[in-house]
N, C-alpha and C. Protein backbone atom coordinates (compact mmCIF):
# COMPACT_ATOMS: atom_id res chain seq x y z
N UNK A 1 0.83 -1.18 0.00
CA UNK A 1 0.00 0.00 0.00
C UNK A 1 0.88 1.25 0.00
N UNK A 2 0.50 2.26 -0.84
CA UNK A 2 1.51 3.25 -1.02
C UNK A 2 1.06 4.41 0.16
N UNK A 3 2.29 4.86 0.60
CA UNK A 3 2.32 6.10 1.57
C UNK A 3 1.99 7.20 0.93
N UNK A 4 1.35 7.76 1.77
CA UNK A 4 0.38 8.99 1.57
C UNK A 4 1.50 10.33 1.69
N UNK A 5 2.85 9.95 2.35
CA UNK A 5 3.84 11.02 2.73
C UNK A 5 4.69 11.10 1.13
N UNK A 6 4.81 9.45 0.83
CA UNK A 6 6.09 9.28 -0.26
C UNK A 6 4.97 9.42 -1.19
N UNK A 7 3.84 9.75 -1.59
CA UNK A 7 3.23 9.90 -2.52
C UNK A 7 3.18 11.42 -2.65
N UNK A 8 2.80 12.11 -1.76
CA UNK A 8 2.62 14.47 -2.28
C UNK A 8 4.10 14.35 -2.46
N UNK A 9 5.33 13.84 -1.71
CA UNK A 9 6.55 14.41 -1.71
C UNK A 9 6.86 14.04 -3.31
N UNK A 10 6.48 12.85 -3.96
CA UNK A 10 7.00 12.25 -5.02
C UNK A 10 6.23 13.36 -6.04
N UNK A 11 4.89 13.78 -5.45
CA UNK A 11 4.04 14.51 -6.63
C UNK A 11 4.96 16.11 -6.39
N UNK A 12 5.40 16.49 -5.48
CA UNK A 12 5.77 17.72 -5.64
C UNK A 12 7.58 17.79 -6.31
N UNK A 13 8.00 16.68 -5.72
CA UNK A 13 9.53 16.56 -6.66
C UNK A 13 9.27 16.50 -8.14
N UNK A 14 8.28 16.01 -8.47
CA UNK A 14 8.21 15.84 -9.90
C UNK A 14 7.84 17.14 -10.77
N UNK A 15 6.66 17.88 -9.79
CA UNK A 15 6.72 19.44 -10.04
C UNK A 15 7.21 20.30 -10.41
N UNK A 16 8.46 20.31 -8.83
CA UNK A 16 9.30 20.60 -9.17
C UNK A 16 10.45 20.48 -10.25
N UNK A 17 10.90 19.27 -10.43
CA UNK A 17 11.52 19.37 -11.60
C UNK A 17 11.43 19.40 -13.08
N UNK A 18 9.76 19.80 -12.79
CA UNK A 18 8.60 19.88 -14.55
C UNK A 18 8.64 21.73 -14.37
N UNK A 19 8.85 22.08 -13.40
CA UNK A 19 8.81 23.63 -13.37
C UNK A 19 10.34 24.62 -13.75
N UNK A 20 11.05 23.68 -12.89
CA UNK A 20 12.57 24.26 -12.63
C UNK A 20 13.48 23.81 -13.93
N UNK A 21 13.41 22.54 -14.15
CA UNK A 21 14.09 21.79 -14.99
C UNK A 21 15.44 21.72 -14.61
N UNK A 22 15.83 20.88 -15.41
CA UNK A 22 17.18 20.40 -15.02
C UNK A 22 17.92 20.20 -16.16
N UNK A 23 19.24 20.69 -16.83
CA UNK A 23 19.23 20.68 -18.35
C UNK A 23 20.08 19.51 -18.46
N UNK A 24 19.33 19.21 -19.36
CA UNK A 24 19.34 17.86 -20.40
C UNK A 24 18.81 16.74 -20.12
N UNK A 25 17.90 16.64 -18.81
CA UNK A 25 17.03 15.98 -18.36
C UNK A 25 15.50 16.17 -18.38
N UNK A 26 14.82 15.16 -18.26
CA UNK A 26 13.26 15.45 -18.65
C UNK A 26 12.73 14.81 -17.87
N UNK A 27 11.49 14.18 -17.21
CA UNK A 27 11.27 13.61 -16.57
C UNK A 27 9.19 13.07 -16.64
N UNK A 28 8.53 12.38 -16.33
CA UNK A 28 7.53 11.53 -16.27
C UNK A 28 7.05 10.61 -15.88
N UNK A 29 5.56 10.50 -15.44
CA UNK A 29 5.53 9.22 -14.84
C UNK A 29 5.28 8.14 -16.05
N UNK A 30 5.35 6.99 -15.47
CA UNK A 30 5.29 5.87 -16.69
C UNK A 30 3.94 5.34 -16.17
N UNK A 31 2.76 5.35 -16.91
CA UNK A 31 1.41 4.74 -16.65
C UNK A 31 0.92 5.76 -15.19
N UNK A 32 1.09 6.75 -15.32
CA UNK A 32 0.45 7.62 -14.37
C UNK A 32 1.03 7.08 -12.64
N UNK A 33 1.78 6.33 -12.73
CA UNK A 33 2.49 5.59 -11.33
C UNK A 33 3.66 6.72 -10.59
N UNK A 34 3.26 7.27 -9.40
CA UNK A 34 3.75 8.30 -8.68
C UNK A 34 5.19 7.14 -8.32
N UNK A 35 5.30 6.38 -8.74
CA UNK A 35 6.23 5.64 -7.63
C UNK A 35 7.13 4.77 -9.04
N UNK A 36 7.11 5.47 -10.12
CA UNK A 36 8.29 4.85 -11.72
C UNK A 36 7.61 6.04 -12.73
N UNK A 37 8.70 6.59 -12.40
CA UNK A 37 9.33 7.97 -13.64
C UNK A 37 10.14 7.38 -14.33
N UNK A 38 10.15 7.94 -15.53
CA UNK A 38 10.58 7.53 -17.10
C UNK A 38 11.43 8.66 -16.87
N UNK A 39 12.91 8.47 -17.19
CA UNK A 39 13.77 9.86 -17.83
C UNK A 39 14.30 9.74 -18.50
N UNK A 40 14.84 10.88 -19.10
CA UNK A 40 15.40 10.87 -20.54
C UNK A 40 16.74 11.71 -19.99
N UNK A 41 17.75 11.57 -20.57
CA UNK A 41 19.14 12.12 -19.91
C UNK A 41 20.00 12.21 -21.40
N UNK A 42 20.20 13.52 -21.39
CA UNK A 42 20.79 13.91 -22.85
C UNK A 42 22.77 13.89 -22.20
N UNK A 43 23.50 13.22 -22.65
CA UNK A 43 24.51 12.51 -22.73
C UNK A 43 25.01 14.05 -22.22
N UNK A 44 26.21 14.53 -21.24
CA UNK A 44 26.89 15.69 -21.35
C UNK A 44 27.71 16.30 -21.92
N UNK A 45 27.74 17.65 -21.95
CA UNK A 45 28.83 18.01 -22.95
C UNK A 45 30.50 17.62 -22.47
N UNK A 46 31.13 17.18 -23.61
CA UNK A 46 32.27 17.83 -23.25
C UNK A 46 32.99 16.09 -22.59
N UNK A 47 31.75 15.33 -23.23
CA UNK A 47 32.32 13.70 -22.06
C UNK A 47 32.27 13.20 -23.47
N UNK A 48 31.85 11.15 -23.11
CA UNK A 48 32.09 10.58 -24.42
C UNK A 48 30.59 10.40 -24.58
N UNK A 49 30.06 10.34 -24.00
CA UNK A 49 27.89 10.32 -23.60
C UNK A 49 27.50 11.67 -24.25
N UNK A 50 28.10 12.95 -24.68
CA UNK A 50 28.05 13.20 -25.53
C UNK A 50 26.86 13.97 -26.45
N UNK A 51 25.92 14.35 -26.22
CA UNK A 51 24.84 13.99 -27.71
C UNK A 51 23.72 12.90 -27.69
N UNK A 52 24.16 11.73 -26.46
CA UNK A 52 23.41 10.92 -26.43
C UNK A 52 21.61 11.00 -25.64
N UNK A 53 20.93 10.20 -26.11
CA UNK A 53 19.47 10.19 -25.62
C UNK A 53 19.60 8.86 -24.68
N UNK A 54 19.08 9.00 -23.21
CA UNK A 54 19.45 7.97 -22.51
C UNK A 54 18.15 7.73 -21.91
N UNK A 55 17.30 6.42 -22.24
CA UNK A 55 15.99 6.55 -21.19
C UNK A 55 16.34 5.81 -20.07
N UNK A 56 15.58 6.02 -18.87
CA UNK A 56 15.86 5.24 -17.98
C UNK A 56 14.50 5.27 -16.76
N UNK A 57 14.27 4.20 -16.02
CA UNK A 57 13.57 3.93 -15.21
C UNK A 57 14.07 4.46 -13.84
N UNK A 58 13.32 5.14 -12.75
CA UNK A 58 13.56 5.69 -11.85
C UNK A 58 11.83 4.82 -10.53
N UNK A 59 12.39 3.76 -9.65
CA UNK A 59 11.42 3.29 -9.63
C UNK A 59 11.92 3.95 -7.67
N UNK A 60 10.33 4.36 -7.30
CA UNK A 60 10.34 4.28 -5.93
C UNK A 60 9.81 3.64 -5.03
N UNK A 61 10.58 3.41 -3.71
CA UNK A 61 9.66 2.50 -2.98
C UNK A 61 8.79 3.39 -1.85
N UNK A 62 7.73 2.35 -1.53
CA UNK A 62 6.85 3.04 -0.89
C UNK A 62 7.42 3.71 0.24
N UNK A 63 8.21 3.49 1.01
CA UNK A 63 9.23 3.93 2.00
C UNK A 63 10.10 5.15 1.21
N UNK A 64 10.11 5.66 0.52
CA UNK A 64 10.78 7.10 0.29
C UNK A 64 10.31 8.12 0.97
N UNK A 65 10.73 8.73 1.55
CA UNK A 65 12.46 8.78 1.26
C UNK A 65 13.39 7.94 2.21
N UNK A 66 12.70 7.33 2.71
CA UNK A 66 13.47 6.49 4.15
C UNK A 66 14.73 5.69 3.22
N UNK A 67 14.08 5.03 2.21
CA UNK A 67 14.82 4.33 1.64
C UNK A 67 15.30 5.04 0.12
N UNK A 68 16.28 4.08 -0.51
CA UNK A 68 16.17 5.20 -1.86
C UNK A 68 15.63 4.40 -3.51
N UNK A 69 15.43 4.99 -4.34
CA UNK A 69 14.86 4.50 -5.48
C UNK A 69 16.05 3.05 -6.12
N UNK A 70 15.75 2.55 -6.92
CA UNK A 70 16.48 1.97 -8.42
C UNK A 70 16.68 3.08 -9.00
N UNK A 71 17.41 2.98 -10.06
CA UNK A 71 17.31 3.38 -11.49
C UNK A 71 17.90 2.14 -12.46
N UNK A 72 17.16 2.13 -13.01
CA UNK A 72 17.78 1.60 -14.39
C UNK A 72 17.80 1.78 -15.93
N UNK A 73 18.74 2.03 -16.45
CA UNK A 73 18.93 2.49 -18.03
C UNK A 73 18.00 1.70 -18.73
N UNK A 74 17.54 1.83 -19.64
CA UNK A 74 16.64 1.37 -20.91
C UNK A 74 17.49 1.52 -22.02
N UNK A 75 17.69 2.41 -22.54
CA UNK A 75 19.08 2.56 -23.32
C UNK A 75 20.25 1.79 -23.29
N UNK A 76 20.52 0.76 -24.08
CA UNK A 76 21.68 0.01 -23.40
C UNK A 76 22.74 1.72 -23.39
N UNK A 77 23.62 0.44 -22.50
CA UNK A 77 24.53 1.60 -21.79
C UNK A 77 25.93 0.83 -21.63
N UNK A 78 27.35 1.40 -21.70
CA UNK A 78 28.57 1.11 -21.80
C UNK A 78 29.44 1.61 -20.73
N UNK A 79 29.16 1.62 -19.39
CA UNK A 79 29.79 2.46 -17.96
C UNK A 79 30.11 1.42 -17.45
N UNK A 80 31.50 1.51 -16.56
CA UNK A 80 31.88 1.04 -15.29
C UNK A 80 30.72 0.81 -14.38
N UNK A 81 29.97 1.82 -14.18
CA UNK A 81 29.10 2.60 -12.95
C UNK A 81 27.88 1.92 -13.37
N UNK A 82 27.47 1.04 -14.04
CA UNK A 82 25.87 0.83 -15.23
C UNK A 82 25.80 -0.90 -14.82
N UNK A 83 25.62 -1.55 -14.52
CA UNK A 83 25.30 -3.36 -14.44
C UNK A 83 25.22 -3.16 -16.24
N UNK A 84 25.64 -4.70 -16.72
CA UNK A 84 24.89 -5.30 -17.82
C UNK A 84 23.54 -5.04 -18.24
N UNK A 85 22.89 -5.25 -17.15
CA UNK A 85 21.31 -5.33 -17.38
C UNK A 85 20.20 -3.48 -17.13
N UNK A 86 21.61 -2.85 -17.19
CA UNK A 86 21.37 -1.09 -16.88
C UNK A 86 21.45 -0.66 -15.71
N UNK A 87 20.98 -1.29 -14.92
CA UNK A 87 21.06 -0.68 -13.18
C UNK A 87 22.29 0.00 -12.86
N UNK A 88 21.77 1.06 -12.58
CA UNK A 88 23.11 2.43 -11.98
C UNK A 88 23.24 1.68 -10.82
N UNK A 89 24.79 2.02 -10.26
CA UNK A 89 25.18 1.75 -8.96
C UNK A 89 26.61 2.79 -8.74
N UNK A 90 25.57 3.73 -8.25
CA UNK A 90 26.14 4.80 -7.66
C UNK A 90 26.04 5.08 -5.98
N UNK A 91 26.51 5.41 -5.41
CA UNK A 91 26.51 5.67 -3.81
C UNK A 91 24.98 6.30 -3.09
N UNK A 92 24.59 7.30 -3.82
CA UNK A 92 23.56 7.54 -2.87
C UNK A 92 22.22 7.00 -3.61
N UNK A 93 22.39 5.67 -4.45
CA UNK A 93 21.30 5.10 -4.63
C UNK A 93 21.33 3.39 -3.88
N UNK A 94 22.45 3.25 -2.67
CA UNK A 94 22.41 2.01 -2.08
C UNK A 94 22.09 2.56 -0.40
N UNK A 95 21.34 1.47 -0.15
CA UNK A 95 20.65 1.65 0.85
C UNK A 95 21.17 2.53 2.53
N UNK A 96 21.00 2.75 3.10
CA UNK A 96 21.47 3.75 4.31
C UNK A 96 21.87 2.68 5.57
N UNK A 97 22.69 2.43 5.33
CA UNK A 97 23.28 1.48 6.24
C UNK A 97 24.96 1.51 5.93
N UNK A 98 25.96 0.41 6.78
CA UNK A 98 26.92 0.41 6.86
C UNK A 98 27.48 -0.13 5.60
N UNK A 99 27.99 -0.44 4.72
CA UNK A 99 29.09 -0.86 3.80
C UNK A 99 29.73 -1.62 4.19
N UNK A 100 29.46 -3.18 3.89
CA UNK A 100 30.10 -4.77 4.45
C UNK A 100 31.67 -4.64 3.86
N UNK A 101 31.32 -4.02 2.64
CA UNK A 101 32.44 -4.17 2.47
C UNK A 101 33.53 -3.22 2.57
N UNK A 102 33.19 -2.00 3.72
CA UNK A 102 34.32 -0.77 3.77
C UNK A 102 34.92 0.08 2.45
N UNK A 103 34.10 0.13 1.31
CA UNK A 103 34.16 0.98 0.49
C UNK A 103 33.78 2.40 0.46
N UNK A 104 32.26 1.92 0.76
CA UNK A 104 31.59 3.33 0.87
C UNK A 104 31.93 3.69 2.63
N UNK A 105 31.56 5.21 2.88
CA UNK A 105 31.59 5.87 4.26
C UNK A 105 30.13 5.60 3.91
N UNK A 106 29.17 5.64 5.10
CA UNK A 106 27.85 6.07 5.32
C UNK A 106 27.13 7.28 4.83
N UNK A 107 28.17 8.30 4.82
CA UNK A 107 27.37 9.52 4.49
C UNK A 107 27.30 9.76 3.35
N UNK A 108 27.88 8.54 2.56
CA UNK A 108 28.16 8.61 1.00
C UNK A 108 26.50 7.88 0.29
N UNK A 109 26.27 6.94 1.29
CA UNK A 109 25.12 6.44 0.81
C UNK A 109 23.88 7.30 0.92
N UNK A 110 23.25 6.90 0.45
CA UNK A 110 21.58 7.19 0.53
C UNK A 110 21.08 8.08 2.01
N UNK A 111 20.56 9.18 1.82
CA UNK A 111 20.24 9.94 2.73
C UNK A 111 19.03 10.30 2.73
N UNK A 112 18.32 10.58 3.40
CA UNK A 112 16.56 11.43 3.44
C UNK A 112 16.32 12.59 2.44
N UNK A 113 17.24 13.68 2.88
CA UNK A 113 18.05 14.98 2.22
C UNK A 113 18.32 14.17 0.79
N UNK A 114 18.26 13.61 0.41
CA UNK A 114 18.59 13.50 -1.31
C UNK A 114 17.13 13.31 -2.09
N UNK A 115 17.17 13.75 -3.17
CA UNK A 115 15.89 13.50 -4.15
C UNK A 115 16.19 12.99 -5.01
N UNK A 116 15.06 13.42 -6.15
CA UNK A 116 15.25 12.56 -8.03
C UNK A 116 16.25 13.84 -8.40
N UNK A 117 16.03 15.15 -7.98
CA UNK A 117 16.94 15.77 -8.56
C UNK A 117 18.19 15.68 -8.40
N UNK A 118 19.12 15.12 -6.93
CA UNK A 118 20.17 15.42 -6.36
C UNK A 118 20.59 13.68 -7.42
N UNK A 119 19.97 12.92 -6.97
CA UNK A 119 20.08 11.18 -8.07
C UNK A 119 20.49 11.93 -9.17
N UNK A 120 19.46 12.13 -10.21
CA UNK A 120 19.76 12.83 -11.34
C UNK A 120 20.84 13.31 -11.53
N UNK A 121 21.09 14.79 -10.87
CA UNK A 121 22.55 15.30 -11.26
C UNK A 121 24.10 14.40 -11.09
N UNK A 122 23.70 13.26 -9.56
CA UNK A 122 24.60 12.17 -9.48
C UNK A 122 25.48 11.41 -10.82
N UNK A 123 23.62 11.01 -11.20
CA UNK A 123 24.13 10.43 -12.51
C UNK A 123 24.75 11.14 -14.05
N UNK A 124 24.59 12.43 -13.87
CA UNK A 124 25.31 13.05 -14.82
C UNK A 124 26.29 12.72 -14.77
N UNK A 125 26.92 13.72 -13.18
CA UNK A 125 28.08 13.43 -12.76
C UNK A 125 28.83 12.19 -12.89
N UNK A 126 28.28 10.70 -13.08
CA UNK A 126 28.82 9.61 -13.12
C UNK A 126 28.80 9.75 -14.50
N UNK A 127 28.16 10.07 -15.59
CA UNK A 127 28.62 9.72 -16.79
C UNK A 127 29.88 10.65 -17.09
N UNK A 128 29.66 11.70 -16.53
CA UNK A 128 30.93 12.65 -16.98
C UNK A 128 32.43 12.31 -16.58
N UNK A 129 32.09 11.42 -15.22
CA UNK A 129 33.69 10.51 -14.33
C UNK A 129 33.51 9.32 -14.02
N UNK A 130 33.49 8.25 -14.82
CA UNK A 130 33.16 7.06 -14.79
C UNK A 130 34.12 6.33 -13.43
N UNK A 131 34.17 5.86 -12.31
CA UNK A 131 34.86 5.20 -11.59
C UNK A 131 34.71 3.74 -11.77
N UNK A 132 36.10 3.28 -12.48
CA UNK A 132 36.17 2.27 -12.82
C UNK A 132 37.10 1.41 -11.59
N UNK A 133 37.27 2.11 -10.07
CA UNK A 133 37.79 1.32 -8.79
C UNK A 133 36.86 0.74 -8.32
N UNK A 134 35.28 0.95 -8.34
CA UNK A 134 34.29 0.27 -7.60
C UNK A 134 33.13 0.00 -8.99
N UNK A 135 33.70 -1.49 -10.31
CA UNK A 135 32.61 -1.53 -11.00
C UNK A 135 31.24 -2.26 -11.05
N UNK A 136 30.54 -1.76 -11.83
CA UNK A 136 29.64 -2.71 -11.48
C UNK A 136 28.96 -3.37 -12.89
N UNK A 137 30.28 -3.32 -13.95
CA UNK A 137 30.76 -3.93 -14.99
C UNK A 137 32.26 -3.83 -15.36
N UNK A 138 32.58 -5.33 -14.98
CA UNK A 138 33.85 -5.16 -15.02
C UNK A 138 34.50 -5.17 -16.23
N UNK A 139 33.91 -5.53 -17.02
CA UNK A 139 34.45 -5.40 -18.40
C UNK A 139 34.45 -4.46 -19.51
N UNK A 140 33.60 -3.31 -18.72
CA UNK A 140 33.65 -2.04 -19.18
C UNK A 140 34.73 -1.15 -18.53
N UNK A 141 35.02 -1.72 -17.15
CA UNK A 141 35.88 -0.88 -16.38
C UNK A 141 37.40 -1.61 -16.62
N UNK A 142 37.21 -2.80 -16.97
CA UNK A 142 38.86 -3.20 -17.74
C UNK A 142 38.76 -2.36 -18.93
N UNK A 143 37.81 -2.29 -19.61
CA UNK A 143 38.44 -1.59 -21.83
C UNK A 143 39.05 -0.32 -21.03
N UNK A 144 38.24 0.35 -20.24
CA UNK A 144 38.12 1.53 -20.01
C UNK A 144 39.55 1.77 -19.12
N UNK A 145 40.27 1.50 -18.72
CA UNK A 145 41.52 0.99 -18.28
C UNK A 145 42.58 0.97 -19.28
N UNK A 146 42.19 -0.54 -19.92
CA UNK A 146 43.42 -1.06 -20.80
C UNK A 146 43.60 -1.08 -22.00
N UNK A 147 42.30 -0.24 -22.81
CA UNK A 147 41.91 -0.04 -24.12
C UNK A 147 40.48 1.02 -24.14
N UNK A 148 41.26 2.30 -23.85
CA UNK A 148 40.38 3.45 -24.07
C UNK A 148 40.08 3.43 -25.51
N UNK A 149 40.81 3.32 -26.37
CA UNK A 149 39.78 4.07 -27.64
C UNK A 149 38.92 2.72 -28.22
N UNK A 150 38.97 1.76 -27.27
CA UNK A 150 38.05 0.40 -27.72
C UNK A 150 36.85 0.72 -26.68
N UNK A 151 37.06 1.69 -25.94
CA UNK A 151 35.69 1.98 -25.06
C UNK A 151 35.12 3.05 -25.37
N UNK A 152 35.75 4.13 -26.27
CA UNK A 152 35.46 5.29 -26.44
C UNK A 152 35.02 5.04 -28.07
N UNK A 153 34.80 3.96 -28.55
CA UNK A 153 34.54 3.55 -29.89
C UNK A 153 33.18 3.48 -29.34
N UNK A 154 33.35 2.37 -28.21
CA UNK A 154 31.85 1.77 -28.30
C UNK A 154 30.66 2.76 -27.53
N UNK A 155 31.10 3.12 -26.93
CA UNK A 155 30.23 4.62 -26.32
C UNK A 155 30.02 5.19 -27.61
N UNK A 156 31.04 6.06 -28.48
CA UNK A 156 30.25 6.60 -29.32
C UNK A 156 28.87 6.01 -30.22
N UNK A 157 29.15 5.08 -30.51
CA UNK A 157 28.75 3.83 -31.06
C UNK A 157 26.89 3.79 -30.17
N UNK A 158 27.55 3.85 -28.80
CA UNK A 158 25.72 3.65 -28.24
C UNK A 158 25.28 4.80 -28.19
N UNK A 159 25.95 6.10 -28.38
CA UNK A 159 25.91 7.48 -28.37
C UNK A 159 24.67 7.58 -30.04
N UNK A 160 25.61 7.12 -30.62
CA UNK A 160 25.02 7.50 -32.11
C UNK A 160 23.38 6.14 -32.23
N UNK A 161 23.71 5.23 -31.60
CA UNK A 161 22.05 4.30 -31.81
C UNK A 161 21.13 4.84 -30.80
N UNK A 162 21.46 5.95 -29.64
CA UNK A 162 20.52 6.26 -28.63
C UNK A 162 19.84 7.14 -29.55
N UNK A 163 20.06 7.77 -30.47
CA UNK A 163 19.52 8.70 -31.01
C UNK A 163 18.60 8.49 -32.01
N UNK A 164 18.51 7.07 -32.59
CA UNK A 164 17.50 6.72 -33.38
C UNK A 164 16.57 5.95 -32.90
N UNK A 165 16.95 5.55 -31.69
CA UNK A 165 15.74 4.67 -30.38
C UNK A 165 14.64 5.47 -30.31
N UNK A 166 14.83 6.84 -29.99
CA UNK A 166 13.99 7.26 -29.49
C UNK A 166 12.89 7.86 -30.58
């Protein structure tokens, strides 16, 4: 049963960022569902993402903000930072607890104080500095290592098919 708190907060973040905007981002619900926004994330300047059209799923749980959303790419995608199967795995989208494995600090994870917008700009930020020390494709974060212009081929490469997906 969905919360009546994570439901106005989810309707007014979305407002908000349909009012304010955020550039090169867009945002929607998918089937009118306050709780899975559709976004679209225009690749940044000045990186190898580029030009690119990126959709992606932004799913919340009924516990938001206690807890924090998914995201996952729709767009295939070529990042260190991206699973195979699209799922971002960035820091303040894993849960608010300790780090088993002493990577993350706590305050790095998931906080109350974070939104879709603060996520969002995250994930810019991760396309623009891919950290290939904590991947969550390792075989993007080896090319990307030991054969940059064999990773910077294939980015362009999903750069130039994001654009006829859509």
């Amino acid at each position: 049963m969905a919360s009546k708190v994570s439901d106005a907060l989810l309707r007014r973040q979305l407002l908000d960022i349909s009012r304010n905007g955020i550039p090169g981002i867009s945002a929607g619900l998918v089937d009118d569902n306050i709780y899975e926004w559709e976004v679209i994330l225009i690749g940044p300047d000045d990186t190898l993402y580029e030009g690119g059209f990126f959709k992606a799923i932004l799913t919340f749980p009924v516990e938001y903000p206690l807890l924090p959303p998914k995201m996952r790419f729709e767009t295939p995608m070529w990042h260190p930072n991206v699973y195979p199967d699209g799922r971002v795995c960035i820091s303040i989208l894993h849960p608010p607890e300790e780090d088993k494995s002493g990577y993350e600090d706590a305050g790095e994870r998931w906080l109350p104080v974070h939104s879709p917008e603060t996520i969002l700009l995250s994930v810019i930020a991760m396309l623009s500095t891919p950290n290939p020390d904590s991947p969550a494709n390792v075989d993007a974060a080896c090319q990307l290592r030991d054969d940059y212009p064999g990773f910077k081929k294939r980015v362009r490469r999903l750069v130039r098919d994001s654009a006829e997906m859509l």
